[in-house]
C-alpha atoms as a PDB file:
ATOM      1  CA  UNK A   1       6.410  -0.805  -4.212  1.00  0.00           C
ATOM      2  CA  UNK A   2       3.577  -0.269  -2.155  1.00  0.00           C
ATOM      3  CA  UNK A   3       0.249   1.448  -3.607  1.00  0.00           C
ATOM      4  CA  UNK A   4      -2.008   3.667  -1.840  1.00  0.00           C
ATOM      5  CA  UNK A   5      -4.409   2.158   0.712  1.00  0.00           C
ATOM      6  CA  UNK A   6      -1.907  -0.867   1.166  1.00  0.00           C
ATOM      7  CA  UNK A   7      -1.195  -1.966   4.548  1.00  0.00           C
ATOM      8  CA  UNK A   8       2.581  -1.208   5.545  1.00  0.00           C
ATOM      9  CA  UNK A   9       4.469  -4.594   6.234  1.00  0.00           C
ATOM     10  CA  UNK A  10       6.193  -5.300   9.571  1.00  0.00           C
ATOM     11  CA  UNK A  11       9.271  -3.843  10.490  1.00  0.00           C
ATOM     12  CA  UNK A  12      11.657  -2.475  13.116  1.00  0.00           C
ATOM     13  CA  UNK A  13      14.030   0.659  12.938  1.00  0.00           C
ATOM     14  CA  UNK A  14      16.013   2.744  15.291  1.00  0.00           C
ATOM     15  CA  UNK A  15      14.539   6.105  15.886  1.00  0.00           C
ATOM     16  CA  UNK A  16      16.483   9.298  17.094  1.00  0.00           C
ATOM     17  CA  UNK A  17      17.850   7.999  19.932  1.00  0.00           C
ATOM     18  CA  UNK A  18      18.940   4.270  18.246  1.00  0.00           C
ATOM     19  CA  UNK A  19      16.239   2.799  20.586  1.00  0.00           C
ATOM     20  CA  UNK A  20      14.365   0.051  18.120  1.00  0.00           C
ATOM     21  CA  UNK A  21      10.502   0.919  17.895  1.00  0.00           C
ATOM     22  CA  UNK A  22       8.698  -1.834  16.040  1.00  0.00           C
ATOM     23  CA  UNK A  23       5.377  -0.909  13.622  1.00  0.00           C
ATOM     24  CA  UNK A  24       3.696  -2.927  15.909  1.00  0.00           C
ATOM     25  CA  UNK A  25       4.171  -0.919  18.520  1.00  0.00           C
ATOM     26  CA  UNK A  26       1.992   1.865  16.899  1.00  0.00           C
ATOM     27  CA  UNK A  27      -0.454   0.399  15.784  1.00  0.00           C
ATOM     28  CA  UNK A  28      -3.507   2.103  15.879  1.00  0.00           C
ATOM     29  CA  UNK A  29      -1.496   5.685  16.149  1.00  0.00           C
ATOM     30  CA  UNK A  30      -0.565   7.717  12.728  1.00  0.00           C
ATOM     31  CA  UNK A  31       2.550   6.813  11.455  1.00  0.00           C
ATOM     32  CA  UNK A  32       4.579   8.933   9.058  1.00  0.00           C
ATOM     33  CA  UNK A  33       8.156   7.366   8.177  1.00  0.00           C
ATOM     34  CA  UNK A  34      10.536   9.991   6.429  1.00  0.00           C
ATOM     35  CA  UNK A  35      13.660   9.079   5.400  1.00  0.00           C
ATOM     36  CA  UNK A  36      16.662  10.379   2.461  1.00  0.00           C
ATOM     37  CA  UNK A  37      17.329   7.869   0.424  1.00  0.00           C
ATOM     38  CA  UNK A  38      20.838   9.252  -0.785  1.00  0.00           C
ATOM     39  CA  UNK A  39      22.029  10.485   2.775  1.00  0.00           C
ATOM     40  CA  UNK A  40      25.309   8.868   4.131  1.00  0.00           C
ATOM     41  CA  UNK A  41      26.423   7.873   0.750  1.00  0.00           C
ATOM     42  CA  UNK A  42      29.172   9.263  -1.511  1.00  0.00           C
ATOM     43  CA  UNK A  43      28.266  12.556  -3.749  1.00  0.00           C
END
């Protein structure tokens, strides 16, 4: 769990498009990662 203020670790996911973009590549740019924790599972 990460607390406020604490730098995000590295990591790499596909965005809308399934092309890979890498934190890295942004930084320096706001970053807001939203995601549904229960989507694509059962109920």
């Amino acid at each position: 769990m990460l607390t406020a203020g604490t730098t995000a670790p590295t990591f790499t996911l596909p965005d809308q498009h399934g092309n890979l973009v890498a934190l890295d590549d942004l930084r320096g740019h706001w970053v807001l990662l939203w995601w549904y924790p229960k989507a694509s599972t059962p109920g």
